[in-house]
Protein backbone atom coordinates (compact mmCIF):
# COMPACT_ATOMS: atom_id res chain seq x y z
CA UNK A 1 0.00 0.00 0.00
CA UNK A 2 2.86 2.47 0.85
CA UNK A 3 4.64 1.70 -2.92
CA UNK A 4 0.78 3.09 -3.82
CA UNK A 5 0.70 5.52 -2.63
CA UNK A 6 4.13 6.88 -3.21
CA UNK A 7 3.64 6.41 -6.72
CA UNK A 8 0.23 8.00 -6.95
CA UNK A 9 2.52 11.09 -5.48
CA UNK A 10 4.80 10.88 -8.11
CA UNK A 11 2.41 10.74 -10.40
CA UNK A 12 0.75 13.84 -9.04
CA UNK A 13 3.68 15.64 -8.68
CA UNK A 14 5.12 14.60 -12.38
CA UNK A 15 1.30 16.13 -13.58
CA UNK A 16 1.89 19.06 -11.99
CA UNK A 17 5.48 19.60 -13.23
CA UNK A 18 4.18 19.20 -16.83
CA UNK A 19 1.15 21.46 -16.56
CA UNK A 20 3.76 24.42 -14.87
CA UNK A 21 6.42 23.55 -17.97
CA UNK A 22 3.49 24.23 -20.35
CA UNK A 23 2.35 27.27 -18.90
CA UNK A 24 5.60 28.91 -18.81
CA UNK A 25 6.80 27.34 -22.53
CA UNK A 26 3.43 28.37 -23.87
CA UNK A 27 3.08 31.69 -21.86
CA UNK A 28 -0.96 31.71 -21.72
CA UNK A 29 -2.22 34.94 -21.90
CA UNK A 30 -4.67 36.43 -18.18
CA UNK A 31 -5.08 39.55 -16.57
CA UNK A 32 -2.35 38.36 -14.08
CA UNK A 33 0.56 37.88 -16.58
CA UNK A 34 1.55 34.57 -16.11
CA UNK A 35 -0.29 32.51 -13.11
CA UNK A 36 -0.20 29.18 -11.55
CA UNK A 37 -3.18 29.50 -9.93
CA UNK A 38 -4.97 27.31 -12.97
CA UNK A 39 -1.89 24.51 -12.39
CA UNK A 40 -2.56 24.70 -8.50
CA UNK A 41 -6.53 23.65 -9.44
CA UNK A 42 -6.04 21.07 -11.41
CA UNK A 43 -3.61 19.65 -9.57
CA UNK A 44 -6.18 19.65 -6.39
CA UNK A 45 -8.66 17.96 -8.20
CA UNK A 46 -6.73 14.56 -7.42
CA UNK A 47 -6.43 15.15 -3.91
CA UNK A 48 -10.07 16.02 -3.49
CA UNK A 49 -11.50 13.24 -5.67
CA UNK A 50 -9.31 10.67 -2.91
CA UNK A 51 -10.51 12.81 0.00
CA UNK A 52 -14.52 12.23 -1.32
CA UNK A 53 -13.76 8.59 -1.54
CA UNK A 54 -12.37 8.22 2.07
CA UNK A 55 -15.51 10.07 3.36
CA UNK A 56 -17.79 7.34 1.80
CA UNK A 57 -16.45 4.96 3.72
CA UNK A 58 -16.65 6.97 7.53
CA UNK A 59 -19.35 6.36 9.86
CA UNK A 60 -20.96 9.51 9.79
CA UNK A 61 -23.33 11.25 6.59
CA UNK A 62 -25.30 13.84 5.65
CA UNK A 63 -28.21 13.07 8.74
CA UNK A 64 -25.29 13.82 10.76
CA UNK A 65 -24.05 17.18 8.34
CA UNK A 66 -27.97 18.64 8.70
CA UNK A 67 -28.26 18.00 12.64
CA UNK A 68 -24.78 20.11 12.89
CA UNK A 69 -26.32 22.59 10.77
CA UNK A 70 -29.56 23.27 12.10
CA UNK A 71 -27.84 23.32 15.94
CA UNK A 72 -25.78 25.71 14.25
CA UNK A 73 -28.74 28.26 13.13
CA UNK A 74 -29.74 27.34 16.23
CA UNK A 75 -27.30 29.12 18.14
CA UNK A 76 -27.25 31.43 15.64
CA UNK A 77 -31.03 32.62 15.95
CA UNK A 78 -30.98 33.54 19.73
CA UNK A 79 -28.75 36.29 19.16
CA UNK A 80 -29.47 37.30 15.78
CA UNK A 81 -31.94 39.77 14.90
CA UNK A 82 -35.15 37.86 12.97
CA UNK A 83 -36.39 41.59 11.43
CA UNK A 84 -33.05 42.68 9.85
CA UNK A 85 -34.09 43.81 6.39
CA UNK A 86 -31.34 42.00 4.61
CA UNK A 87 -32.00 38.43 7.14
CA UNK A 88 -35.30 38.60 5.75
CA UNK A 89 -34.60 39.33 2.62
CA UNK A 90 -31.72 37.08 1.62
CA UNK A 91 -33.79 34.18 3.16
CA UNK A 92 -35.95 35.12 0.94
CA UNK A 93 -33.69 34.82 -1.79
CA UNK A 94 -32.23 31.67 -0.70
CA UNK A 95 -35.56 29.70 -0.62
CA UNK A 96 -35.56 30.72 -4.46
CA UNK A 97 -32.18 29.08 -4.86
CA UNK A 98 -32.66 25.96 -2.23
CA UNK A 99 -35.15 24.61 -4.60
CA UNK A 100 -32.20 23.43 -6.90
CA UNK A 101 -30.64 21.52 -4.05
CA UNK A 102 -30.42 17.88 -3.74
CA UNK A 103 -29.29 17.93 0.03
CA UNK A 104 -31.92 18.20 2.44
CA UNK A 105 -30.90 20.95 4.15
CA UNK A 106 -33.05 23.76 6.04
CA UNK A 107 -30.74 26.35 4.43
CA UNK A 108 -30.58 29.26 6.06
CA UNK A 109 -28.76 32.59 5.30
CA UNK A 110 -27.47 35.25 8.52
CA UNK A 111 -26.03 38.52 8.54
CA UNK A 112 -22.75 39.09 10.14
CA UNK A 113 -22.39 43.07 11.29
CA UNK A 114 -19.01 43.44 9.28
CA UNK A 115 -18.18 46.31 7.30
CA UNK A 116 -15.42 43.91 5.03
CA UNK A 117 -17.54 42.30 2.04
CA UNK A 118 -17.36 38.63 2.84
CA UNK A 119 -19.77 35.17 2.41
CA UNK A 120 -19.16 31.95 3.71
CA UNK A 121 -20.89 28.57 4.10
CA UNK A 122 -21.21 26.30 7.18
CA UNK A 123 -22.35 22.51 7.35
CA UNK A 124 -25.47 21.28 6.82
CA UNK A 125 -27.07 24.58 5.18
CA UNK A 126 -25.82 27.80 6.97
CA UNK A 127 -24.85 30.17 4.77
CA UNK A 128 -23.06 33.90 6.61
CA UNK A 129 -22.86 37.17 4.74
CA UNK A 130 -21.79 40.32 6.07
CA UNK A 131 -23.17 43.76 6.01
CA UNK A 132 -20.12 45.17 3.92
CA UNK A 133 -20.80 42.51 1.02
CA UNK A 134 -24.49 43.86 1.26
CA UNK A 135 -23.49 47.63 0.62
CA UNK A 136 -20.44 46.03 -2.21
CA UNK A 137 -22.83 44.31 -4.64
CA UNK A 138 -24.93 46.39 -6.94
CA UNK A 139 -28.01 44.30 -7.90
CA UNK A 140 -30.14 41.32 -6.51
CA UNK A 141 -28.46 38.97 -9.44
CA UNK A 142 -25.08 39.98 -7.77
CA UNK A 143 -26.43 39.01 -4.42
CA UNK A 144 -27.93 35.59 -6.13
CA UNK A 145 -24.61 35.00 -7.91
CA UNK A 146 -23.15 34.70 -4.77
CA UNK A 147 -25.34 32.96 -3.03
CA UNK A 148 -25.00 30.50 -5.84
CA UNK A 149 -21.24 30.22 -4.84
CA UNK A 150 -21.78 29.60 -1.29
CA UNK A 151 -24.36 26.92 -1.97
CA UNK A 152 -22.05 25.20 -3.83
CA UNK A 153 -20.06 24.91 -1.07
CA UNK A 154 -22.02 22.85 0.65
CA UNK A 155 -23.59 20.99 -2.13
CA UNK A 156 -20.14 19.88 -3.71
CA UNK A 157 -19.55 18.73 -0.13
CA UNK A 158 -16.21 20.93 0.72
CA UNK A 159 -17.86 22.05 4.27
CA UNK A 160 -18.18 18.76 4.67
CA UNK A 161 -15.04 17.13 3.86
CA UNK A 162 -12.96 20.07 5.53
CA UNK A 163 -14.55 19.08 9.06
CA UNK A 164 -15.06 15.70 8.89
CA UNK A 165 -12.34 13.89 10.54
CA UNK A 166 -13.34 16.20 13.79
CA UNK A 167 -16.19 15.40 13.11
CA UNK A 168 -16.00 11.81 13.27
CA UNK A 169 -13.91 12.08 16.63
CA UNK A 170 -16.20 14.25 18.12
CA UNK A 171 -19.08 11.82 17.65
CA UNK A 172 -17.24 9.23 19.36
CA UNK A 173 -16.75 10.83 22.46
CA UNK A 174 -20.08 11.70 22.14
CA UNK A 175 -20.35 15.31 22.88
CA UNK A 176 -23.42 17.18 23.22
CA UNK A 177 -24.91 18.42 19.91
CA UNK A 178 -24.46 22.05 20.39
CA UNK A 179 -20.69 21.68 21.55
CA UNK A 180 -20.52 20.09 17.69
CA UNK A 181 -22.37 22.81 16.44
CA UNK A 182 -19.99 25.57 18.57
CA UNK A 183 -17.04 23.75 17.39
CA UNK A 184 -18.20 23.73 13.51
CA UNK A 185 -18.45 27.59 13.90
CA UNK A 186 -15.43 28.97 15.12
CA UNK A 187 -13.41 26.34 12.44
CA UNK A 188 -15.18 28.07 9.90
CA UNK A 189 -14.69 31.62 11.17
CA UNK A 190 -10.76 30.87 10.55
CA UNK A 191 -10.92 28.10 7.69
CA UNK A 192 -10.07 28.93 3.89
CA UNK A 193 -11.18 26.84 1.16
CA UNK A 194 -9.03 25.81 -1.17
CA UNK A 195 -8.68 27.14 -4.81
CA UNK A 196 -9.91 24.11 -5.85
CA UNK A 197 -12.64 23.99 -4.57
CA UNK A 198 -13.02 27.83 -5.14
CA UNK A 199 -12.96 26.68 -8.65
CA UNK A 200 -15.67 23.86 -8.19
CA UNK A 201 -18.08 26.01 -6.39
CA UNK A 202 -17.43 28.75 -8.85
CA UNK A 203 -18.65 26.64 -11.14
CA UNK A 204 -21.54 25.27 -9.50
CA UNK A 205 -22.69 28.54 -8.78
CA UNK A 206 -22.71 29.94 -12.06
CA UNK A 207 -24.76 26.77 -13.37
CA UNK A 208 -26.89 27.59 -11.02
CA UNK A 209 -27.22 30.95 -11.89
CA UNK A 210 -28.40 30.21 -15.32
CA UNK A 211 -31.30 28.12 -14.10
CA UNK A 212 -32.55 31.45 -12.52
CA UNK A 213 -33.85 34.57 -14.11
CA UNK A 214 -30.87 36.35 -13.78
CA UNK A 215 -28.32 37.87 -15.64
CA UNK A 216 -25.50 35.40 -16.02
CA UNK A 217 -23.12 38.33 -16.33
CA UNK A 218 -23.74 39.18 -12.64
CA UNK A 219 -21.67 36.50 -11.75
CA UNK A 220 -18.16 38.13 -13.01
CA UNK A 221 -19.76 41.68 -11.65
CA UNK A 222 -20.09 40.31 -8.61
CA UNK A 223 -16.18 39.22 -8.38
CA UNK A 224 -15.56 42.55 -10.14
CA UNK A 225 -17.43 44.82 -7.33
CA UNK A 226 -15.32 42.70 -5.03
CA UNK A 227 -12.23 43.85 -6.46
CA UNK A 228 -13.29 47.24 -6.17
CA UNK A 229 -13.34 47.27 -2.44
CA UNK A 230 -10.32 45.31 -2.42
CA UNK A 231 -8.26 48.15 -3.99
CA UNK A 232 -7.28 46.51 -6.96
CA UNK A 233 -4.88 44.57 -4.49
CA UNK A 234 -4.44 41.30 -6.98
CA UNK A 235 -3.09 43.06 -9.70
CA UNK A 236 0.04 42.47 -9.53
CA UNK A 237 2.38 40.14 -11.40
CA UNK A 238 1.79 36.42 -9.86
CA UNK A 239 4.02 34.04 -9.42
CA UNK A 240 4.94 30.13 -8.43
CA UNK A 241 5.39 30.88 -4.78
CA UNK A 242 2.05 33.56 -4.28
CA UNK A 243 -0.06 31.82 -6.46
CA UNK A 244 0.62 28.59 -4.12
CA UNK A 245 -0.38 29.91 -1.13
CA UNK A 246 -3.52 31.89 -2.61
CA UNK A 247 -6.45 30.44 -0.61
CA UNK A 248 -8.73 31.35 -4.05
CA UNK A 249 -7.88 32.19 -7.83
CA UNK A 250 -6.95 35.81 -8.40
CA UNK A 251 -10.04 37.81 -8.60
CA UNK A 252 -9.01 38.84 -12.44
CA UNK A 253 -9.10 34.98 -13.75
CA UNK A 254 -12.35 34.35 -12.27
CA UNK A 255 -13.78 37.66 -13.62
CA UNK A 256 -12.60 37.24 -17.22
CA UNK A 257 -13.70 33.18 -16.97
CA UNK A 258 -17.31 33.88 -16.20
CA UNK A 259 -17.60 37.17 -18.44
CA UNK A 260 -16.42 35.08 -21.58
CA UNK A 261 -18.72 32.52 -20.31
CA UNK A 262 -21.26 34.33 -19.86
CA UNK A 263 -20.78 36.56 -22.85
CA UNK A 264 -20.83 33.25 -24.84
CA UNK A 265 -24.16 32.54 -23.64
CA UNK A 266 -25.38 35.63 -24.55
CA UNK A 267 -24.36 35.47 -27.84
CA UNK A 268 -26.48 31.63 -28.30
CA UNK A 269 -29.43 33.15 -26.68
CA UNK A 270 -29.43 37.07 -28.30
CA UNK A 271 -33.24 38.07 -29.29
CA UNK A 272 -34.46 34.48 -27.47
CA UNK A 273 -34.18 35.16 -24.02
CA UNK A 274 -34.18 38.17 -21.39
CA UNK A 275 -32.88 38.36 -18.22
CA UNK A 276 -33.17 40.00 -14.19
CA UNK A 277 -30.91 42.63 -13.26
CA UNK A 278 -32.58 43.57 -10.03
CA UNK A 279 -30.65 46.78 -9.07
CA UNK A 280 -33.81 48.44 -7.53
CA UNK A 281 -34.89 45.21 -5.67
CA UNK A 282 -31.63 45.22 -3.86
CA UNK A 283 -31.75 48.83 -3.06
CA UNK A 284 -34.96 48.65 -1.66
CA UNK A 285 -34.61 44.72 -0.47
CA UNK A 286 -37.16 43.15 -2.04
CA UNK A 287 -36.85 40.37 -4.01
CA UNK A 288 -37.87 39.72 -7.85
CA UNK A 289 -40.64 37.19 -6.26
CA UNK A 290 -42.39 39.66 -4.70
CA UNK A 291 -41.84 43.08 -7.02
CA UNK A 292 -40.96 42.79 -10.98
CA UNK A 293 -40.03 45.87 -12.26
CA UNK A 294 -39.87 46.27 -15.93
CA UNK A 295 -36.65 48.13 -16.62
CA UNK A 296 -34.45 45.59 -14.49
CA UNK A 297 -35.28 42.70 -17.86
CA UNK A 298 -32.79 43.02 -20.24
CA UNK A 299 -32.29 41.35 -23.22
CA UNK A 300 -29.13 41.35 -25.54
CA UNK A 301 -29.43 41.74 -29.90
């Protein structure tokens, strides 16, 4: 077993050799110059397709992912205030969006009073975004685009597989439900996905994003408001070292991949389909469901 997996290491590390040696021969053209963020990706697609397998085989599954999750809103719900505008209203926006699940989740979306623009998932259906992302984005299919995002999150699994060994040793010394829950929390608060699966639920979420009414560019806007209030901070030149220890792709990669994708699907749907930009909905934090306006369609010729 240990020959194994020394050569499936190899083999890994051989891939990603070859995939940096064509990048630099070929010099691919991005925003950033030449990255390695796309090598970095790929090459954690290996190690997350043999983490996925090991968590088939552990005693614990997503009964035990949902009972985390709601003891987590839980907790949550005694000190957070129910009649927030945006609580109710990106609830409101996430039942939309929670239809598309498979997992059966109670997802739930909270407000964190934090001026830096920020989203993040939690196990089992808990979904946190602060009050500075609220004022960043621009229009409800911004807000939706993200949301999209953090769903994937936990629909691809990563909040699961990033917690699970604790998990697993936490149920056997049988805690209390709400330590679990307290526990799942504050590893969040300080845990980083990787780019990876950055990537993956990038992906997710914008294929989730078409099967709404929105505008499928909102998904790049939303990436490129974020970069806004960043300062234009990943601008710079990137290289083998940085783009290693980047937690997600460089804000410019993921805006131009989603704007040529999105573009593209523009350009198979022109004069055949119109879509929700929502910029007075979010202003005034009510959702599409509940208020169509007429100038937010748009349609592209």
């Amino acid at each position: 077993m240990s020959k194994l997996r020394l050569g499936f290491l190899l083999l890994i590390v051989l891939g990603g050799a070859l995939v940096v040696y064509f990048l630099y021969k070929n010099k691919l053209q991005s925003p950033l110059g030449l990255s390695f963020s796309p090598a970095f990706q790929l090459l954690g697609k290996s190690t997350k397709a043999l983490n996925t397998t090991l968590t088939r085989i552990m005693p614990i599954n997503e009964m035990d992912e949902k009972a985390y999750g709601d003891a987590i809103a839980t907790s949550y719900k005694s000190v957070a205030d129910l009649k927030d505008p945006d609580y109710v209203y990106l609830n409101k926006l996430l039942k939309g969006l929670s239809a598309f699940s498979t997992k059966r989740f109670n997802y739930q979306a909270f407000i964190i009073s934090y001026p830096v623009p920020n989203a993040f998932a939690l196990p089992g259906g808990v979904i946190c975004v602060t009050k500075g992302l609220m004022e960043t984005l621009k229009s409800e299919a911004q807000v939706i685009a993200v949301l999209s995002h953090e769903l994937g999150h936990i629909e691809r699994g990563h909040c699961f597989e990033a917690i699970k060994y604790e998990l697993l040793f936490s149920k056997i010394k049988a805690p209390t439900i709400g330590q679990l829950a307290d526990f799942c929390f504050n590893l969040f608060l300080r845990h980083s996905f990787s780019k990876t699966q950055e990537n993956d639920a990038d992906e997710y979420g914008y294929e989730l994003l078409l099967l709404t009414k929105y505008d499928p560019m909102a998904f790049g806007a939303a990436f490129v408001e974020l970069q806004k209030s960043e300062g234009h901070s990943e601008s710079r030149k990137s290289n083998i070292i940085s783009d290693y220890f980047r937690t997600h792709p460089p804000l410019p990669l993921r805006i131009l991949k989603f704007d040529e994708m999105a573009k593209a699907w523009w350009e198979e749907h022109q004069n055949t389909e119109r879509r929700y930009v929502g910029v007075k909905n979010l202003q005034g934090r009510v959702p599409m469901t509940e208020l169509v306006m007429p100038t937010e369609w748009i349609i592209h010729n």
